[in-house]
C-alpha atoms as a PDB file:
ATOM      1  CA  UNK A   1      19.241  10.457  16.323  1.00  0.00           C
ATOM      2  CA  UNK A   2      16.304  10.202  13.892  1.00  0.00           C
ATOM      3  CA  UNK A   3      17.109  12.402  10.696  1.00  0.00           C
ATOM      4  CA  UNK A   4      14.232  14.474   9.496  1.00  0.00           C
ATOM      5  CA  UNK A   5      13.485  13.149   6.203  1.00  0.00           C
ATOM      6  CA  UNK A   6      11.955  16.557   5.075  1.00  0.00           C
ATOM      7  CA  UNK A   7      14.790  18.418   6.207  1.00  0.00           C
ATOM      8  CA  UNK A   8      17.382  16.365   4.501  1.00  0.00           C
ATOM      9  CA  UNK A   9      15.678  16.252   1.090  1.00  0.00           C
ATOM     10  CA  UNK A  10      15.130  20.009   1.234  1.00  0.00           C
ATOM     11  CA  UNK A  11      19.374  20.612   2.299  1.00  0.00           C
ATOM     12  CA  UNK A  12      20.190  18.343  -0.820  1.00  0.00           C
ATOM     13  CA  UNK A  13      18.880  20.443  -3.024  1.00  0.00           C
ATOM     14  CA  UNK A  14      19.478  23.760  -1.110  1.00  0.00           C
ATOM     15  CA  UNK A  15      15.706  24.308  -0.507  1.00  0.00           C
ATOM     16  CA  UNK A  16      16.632  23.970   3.102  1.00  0.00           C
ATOM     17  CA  UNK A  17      14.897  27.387   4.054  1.00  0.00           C
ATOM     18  CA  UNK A  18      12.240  27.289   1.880  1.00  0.00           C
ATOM     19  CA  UNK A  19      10.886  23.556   2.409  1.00  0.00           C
ATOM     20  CA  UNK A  20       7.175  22.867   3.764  1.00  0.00           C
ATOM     21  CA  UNK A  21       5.607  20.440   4.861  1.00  0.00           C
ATOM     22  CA  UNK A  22       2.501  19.352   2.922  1.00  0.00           C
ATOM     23  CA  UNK A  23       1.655  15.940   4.421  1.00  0.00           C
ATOM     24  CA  UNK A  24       2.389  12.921   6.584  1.00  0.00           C
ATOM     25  CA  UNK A  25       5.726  12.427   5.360  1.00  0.00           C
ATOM     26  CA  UNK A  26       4.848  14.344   2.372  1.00  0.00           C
ATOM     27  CA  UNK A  27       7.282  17.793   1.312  1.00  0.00           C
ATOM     28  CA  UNK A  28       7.152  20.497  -1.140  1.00  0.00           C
ATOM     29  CA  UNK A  29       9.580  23.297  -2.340  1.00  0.00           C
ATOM     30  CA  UNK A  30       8.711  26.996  -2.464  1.00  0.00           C
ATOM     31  CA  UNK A  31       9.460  28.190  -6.146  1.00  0.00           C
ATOM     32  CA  UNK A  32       9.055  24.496  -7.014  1.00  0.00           C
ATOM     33  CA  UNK A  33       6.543  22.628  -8.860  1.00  0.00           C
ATOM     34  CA  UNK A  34       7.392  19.615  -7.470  1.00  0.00           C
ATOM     35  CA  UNK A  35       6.581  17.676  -4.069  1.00  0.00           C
ATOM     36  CA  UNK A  36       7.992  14.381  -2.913  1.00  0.00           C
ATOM     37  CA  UNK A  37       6.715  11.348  -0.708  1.00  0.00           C
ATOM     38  CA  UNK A  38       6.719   7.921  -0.191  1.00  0.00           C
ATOM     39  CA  UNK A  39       3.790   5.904  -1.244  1.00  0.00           C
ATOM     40  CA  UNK A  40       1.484   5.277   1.408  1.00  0.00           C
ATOM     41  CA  UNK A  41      -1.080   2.640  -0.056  1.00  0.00           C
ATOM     42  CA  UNK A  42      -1.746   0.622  -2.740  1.00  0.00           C
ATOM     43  CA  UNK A  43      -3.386   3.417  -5.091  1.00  0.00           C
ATOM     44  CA  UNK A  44       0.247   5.694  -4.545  1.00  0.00           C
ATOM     45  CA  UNK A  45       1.974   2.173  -5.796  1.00  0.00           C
ATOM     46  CA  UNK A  46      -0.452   1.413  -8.523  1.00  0.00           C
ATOM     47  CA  UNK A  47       0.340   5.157  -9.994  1.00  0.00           C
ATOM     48  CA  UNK A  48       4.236   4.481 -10.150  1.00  0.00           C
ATOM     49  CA  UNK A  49       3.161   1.329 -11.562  1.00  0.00           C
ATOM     50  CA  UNK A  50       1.548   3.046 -14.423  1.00  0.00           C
ATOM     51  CA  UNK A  51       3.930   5.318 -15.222  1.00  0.00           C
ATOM     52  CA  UNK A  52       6.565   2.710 -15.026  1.00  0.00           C
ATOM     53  CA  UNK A  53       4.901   0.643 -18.077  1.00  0.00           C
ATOM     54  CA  UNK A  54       4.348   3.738 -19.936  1.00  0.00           C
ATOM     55  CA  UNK A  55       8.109   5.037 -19.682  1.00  0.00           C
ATOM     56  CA  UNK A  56       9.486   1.151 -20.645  1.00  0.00           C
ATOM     57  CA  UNK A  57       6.737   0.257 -22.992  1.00  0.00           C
ATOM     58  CA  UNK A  58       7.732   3.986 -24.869  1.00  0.00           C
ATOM     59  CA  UNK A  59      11.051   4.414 -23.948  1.00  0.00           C
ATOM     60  CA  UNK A  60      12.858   1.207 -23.718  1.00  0.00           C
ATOM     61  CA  UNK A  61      10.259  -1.449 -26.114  1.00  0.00           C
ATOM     62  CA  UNK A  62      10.238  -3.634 -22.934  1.00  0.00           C
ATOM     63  CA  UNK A  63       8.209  -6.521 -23.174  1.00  0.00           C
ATOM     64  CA  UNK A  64       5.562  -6.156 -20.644  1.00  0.00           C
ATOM     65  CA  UNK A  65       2.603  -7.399 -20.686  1.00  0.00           C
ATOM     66  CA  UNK A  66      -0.616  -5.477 -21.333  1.00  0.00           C
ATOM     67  CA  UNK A  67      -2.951  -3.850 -19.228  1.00  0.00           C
ATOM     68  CA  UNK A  68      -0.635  -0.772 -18.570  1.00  0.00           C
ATOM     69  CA  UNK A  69       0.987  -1.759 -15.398  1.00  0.00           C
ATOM     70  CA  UNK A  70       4.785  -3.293 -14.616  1.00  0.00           C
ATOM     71  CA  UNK A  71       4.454  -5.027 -11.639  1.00  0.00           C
ATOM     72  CA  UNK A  72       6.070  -7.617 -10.050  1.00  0.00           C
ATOM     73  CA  UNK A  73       6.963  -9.921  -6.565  1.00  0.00           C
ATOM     74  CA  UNK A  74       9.210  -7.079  -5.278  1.00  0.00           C
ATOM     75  CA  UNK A  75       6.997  -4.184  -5.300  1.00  0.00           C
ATOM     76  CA  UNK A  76       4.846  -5.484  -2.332  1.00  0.00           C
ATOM     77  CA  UNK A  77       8.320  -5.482  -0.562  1.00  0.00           C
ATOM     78  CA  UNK A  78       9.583  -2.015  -1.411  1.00  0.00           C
ATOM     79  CA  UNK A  79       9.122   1.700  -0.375  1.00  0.00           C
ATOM     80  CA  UNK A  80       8.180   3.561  -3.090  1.00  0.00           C
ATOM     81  CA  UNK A  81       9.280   7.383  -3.699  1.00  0.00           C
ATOM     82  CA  UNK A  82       7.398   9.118  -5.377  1.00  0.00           C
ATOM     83  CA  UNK A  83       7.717  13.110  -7.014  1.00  0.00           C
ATOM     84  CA  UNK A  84       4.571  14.703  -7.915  1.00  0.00           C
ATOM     85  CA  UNK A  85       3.939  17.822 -10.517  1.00  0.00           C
ATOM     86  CA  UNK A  86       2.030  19.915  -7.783  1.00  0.00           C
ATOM     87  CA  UNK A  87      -0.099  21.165 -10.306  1.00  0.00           C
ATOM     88  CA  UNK A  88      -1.692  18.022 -11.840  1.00  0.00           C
ATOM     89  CA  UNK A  89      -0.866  16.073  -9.151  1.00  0.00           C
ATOM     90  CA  UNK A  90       0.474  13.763 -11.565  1.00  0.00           C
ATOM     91  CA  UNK A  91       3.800  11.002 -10.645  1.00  0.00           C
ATOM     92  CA  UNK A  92       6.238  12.193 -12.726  1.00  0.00           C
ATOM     93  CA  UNK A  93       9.355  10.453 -11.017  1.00  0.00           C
ATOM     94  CA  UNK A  94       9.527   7.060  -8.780  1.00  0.00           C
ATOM     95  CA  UNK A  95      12.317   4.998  -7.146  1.00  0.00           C
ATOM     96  CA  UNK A  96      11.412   1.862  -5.330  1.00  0.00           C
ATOM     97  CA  UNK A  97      13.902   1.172  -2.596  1.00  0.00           C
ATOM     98  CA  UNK A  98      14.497  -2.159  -1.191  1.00  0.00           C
ATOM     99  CA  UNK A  99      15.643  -1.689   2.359  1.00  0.00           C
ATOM    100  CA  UNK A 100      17.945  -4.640   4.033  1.00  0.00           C
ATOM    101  CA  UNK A 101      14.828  -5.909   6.408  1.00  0.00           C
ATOM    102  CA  UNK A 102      12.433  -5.914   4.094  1.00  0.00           C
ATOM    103  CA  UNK A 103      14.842  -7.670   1.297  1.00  0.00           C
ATOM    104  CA  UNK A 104      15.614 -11.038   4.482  1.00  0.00           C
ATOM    105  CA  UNK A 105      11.788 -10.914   4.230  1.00  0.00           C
ATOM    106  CA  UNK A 106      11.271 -10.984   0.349  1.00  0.00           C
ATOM    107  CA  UNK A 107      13.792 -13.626  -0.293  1.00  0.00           C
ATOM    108  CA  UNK A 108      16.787 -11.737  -1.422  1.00  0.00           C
ATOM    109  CA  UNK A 109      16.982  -8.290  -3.783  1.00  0.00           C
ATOM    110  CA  UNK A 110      16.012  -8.214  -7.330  1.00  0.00           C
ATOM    111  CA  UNK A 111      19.348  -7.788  -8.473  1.00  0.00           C
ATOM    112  CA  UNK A 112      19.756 -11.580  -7.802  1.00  0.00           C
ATOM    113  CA  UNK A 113      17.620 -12.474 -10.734  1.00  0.00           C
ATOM    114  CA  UNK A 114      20.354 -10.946 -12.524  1.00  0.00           C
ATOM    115  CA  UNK A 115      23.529 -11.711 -10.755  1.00  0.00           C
ATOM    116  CA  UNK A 116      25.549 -13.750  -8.498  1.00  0.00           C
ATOM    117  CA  UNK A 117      25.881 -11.557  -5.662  1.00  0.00           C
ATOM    118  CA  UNK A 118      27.779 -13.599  -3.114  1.00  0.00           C
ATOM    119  CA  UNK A 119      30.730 -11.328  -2.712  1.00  0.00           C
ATOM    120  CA  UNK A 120      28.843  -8.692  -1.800  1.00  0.00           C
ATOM    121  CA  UNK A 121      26.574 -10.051   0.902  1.00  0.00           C
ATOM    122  CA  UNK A 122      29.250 -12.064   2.628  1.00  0.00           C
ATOM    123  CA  UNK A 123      30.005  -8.885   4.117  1.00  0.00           C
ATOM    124  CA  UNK A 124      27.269  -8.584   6.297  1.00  0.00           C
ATOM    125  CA  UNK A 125      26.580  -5.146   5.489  1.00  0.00           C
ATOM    126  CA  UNK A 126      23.704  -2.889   5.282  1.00  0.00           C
ATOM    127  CA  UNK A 127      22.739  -2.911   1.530  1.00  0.00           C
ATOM    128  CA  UNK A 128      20.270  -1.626   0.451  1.00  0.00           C
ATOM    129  CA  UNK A 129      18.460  -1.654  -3.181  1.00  0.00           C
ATOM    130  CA  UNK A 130      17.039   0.941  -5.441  1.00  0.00           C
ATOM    131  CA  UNK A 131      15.129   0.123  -8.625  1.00  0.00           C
ATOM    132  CA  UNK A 132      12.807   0.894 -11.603  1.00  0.00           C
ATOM    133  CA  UNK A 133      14.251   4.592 -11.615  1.00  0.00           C
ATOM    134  CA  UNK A 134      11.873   6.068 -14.278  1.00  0.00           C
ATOM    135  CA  UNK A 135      10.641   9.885 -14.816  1.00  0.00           C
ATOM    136  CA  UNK A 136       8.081  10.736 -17.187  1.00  0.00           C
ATOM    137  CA  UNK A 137       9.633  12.099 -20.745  1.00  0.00           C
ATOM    138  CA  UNK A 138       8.443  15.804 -20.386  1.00  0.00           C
ATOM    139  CA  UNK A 139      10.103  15.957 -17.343  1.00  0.00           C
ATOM    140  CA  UNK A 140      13.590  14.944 -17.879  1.00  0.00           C
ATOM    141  CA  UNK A 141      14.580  18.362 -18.655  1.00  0.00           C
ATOM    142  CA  UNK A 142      13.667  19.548 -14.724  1.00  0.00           C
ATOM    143  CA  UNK A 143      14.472  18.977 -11.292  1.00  0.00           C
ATOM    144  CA  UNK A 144      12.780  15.220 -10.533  1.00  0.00           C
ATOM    145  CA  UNK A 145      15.749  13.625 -11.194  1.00  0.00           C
ATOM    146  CA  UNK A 146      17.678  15.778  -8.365  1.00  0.00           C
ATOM    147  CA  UNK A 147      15.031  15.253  -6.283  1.00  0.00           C
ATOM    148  CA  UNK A 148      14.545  12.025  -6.282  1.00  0.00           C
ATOM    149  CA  UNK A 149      18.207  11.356  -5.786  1.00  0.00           C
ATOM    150  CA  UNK A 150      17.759  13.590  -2.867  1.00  0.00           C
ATOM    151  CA  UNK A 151      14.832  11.636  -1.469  1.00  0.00           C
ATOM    152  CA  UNK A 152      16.246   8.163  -1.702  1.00  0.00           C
ATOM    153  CA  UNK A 153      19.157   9.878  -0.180  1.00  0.00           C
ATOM    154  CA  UNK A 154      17.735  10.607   2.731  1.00  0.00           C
ATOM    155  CA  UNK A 155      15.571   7.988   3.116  1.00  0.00           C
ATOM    156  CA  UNK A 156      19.266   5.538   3.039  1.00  0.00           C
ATOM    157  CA  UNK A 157      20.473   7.761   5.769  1.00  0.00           C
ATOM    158  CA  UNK A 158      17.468   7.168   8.098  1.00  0.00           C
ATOM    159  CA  UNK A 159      17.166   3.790   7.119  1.00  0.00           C
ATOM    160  CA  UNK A 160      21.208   3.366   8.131  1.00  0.00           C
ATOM    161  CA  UNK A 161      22.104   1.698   5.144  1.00  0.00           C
ATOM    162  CA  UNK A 162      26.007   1.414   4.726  1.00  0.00           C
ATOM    163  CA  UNK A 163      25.587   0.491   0.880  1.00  0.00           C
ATOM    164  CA  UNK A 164      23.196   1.140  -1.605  1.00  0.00           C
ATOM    165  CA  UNK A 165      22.908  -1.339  -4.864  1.00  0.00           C
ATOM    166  CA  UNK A 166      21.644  -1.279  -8.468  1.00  0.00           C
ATOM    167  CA  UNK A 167      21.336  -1.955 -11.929  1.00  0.00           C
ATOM    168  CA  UNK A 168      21.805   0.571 -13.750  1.00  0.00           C
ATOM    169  CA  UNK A 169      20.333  -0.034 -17.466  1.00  0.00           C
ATOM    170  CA  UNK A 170      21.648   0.985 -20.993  1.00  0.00           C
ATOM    171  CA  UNK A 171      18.688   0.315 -23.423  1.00  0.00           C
ATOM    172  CA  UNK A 172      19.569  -1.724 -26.814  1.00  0.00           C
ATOM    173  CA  UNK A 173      16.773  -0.919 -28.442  1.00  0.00           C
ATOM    174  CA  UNK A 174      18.755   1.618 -30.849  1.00  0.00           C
ATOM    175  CA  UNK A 175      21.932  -0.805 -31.020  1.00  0.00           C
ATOM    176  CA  UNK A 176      24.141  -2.315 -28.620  1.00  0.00           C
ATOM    177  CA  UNK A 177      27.044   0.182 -29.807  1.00  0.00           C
ATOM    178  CA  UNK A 178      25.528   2.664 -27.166  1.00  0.00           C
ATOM    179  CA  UNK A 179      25.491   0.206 -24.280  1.00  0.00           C
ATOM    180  CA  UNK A 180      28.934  -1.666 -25.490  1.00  0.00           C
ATOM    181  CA  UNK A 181      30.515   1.919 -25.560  1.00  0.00           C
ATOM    182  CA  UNK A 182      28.922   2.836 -21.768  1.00  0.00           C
ATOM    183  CA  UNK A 183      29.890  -0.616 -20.309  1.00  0.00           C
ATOM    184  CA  UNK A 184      33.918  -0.646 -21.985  1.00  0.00           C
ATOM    185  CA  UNK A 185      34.524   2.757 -20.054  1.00  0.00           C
ATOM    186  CA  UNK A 186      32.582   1.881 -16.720  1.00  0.00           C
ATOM    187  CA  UNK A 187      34.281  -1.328 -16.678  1.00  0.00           C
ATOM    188  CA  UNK A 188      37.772   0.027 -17.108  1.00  0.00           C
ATOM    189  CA  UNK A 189      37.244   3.287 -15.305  1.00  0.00           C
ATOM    190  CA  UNK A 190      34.620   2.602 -12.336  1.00  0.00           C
ATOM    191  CA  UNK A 191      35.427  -0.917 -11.627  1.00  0.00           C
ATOM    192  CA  UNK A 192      34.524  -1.722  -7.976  1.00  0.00           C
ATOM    193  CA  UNK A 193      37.337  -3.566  -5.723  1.00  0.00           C
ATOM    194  CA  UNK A 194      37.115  -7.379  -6.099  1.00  0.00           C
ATOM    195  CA  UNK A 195      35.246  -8.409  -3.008  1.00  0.00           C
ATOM    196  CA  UNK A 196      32.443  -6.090  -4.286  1.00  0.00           C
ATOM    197  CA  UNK A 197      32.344  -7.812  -7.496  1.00  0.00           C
ATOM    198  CA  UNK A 198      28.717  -9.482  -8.816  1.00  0.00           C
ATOM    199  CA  UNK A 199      28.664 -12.032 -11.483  1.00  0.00           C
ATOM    200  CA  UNK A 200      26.273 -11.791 -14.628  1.00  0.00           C
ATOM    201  CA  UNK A 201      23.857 -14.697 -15.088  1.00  0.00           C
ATOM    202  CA  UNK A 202      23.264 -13.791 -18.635  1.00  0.00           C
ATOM    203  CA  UNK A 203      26.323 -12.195 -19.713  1.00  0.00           C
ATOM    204  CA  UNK A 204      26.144  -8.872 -22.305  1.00  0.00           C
ATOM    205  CA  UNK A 205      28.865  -9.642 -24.494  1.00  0.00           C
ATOM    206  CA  UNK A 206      30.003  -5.832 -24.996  1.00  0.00           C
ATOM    207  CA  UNK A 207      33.211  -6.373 -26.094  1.00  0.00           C
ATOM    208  CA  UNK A 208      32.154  -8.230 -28.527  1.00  0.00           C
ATOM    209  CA  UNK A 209      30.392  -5.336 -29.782  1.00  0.00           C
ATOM    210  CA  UNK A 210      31.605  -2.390 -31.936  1.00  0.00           C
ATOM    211  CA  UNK A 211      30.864   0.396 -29.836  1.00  0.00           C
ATOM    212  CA  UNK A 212      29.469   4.200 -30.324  1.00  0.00           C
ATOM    213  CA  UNK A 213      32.239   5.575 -28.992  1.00  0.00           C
ATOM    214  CA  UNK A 214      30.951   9.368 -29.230  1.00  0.00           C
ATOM    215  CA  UNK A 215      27.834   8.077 -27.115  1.00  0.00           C
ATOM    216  CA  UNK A 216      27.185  10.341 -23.919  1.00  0.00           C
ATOM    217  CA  UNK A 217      26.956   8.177 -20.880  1.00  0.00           C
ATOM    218  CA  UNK A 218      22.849   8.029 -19.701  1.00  0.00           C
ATOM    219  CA  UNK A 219      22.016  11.007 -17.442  1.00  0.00           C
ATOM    220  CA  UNK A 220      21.511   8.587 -14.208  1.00  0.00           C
ATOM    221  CA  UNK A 221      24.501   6.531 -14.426  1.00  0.00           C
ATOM    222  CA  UNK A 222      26.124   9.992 -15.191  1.00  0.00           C
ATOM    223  CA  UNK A 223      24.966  11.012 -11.650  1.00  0.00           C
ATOM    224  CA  UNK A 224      25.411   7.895  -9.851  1.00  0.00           C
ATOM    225  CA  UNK A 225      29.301   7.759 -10.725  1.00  0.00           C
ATOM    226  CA  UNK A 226      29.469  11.763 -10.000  1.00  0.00           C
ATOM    227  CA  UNK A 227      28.363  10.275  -5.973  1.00  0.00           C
ATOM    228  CA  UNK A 228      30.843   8.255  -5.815  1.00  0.00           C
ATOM    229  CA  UNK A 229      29.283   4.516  -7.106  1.00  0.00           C
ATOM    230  CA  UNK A 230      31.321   2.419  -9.026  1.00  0.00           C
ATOM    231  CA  UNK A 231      30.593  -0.991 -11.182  1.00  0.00           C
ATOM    232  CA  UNK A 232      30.570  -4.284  -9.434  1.00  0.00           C
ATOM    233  CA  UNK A 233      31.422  -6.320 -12.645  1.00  0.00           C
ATOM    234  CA  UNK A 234      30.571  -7.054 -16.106  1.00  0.00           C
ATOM    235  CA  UNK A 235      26.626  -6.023 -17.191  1.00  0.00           C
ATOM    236  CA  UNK A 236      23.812  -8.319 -17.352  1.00  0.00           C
ATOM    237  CA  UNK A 237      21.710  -8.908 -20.272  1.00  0.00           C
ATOM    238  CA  UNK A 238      18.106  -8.656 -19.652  1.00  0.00           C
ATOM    239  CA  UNK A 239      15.689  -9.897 -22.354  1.00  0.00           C
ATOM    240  CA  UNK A 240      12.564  -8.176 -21.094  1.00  0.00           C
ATOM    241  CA  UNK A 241      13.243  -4.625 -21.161  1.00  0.00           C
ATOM    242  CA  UNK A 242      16.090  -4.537 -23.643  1.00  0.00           C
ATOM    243  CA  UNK A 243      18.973  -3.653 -21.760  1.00  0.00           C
ATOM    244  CA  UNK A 244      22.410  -3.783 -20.933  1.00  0.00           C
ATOM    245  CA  UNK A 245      22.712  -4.044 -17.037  1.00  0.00           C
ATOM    246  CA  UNK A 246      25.528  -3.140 -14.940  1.00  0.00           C
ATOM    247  CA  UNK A 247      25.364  -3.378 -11.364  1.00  0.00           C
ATOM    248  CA  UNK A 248      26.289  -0.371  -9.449  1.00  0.00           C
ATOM    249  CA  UNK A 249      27.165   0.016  -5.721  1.00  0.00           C
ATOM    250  CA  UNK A 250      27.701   2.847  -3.630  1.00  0.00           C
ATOM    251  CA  UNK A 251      29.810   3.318   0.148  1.00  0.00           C
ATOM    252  CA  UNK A 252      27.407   5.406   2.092  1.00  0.00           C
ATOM    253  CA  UNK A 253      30.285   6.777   4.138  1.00  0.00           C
ATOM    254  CA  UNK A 254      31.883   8.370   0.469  1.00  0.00           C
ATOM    255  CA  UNK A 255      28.963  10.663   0.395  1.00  0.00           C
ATOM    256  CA  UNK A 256      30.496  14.076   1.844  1.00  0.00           C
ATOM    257  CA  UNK A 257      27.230  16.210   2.917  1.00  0.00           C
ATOM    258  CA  UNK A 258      28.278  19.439   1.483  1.00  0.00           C
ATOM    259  CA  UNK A 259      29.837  17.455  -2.165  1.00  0.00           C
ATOM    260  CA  UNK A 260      26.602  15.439  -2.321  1.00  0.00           C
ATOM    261  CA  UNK A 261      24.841  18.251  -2.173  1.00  0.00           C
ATOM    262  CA  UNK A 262      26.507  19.875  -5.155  1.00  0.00           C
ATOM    263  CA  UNK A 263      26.777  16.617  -7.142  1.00  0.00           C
ATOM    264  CA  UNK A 264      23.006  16.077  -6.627  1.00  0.00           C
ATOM    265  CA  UNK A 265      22.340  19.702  -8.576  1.00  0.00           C
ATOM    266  CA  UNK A 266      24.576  18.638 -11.154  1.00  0.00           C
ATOM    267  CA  UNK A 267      22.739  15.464 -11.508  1.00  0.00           C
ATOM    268  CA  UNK A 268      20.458  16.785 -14.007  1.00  0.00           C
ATOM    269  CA  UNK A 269      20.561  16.234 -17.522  1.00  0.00           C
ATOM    270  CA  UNK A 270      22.203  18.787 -19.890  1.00  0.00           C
END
């Protein structure tokens, strides 16, 4: 059966009587100011781009390079989902998702730049990969982040993916006592089963570290562990963008309709 991706996105987030459609594979929310899509050519792509550097450059100190655009070999790969302030037509929110076809054909996932992941993909599974998560700063305090946990949601569950991968980052920028503090209580309380483990190729040494111990846990990992993901390891540490990384993966099958739908309005940020 092909799942309406419309119709799933609007049940997530309990719009399901109020959702209408907009576009070619395009949906908006009555009593929202938001819509949501997938990119459909190269200028929808180049706007997530933008925003991307912006959000990293600001946000994180990431070492991109100029020109206002983070870009790179997996992007031509990837579906892009994007959320939209209906009013400026501004992206606000992206996800680029990685689907298991499309990641034979690019080579392996981006995640592999950053870890061993042999365990994992000597399963033979459907995993899929999410990435470069980002939502513009004046809109962290709104619903993008719900829906676009609700979009890539749905988009998994047409795509039949049994297992959805990735990194989820901790920025150092302000001290590694923050990220040292996030990855001591993932790692002891989230730890993924063995055979789902990933190996670091440049290890974070966090226990090294004296962590922040009264540091609040970032709002997206927050709402990745509330759906059930847990950590496949010790975190990465990636010199570009500043960050701590720690791998996440999630069981498609643990994902309860009616508890997902919950967890994904609670997955906003205090």
């Amino acid at each position: 059966m092909v799942i309406s991706w419309i119709y799933v996105v609007g049940r997530l987030v309990g719009f399901d009587d109020h959702t209408r459609r907009v576009g070619d594979g395009e949906a908006s929310f009555d009593g929202s100011r938001f819509r949501i899509a997938l990119a459909r050519d190269a200028a929808d792509v180049l706007e997530a781009q933008r925003l991307r550097w912006r959000v990293y450059r600001e946000s994180l100190d990431a070492d991109l390079p100029a020109g206002g655009v983070d870009a790179d070999a997996f992007d031509g790969f990837c579906d892009h989902l994007l959320v939209r302030d209906s009013d400026t037509d501004a992206v606000v929110g992206t996800y680029r998702i990685l689907t298991p076809e499309r990641a034979r054909e690019a080579g392996g996932y981006y995640s592999e730049t950053e870890f061993d992941l042999g365990r994992i993909v000597s399963h033979g599974a459907r995993v899929a990969e999410v990435g470069r998560a980002c939502v513009h700063p004046a809109y962290r305090k709104g619903g993008v982040i719900a829906l676009l946990l609700a979009g890539l949601t749905a988009h998994l569950v047409e795509r039949r993916c049994e297992y959805v991968i990735g990194c989820a980052s901790v920025s150092l920028t302000d001290g590694a006592g923050r990220a040292a503090s996030v990855c001591r209580r993932l790692t002891r309380d989230h730890l993924s089963p063995v055979e789902w483990h990933a190996f670091p190729r440049a290890r974070f040494p966090f226990e090294s570290i004296e962590p922040d111990d009264g540091a609040p846990l970032p709002a997206l990992i927050k709402a990745y562990l509330r759906l059930g993901a847990t950590v496949c390891g010790e975190p990465a540490w990636d010199e570009q963008f500043k960050t701590a990384d720690l791998l996440l993966i999630l069981a498609m099958a643990r994902m309860a309709p009616r508890y997902r739908a919950r967890l994904l309005r609670q997955a906003l940020p205090a």
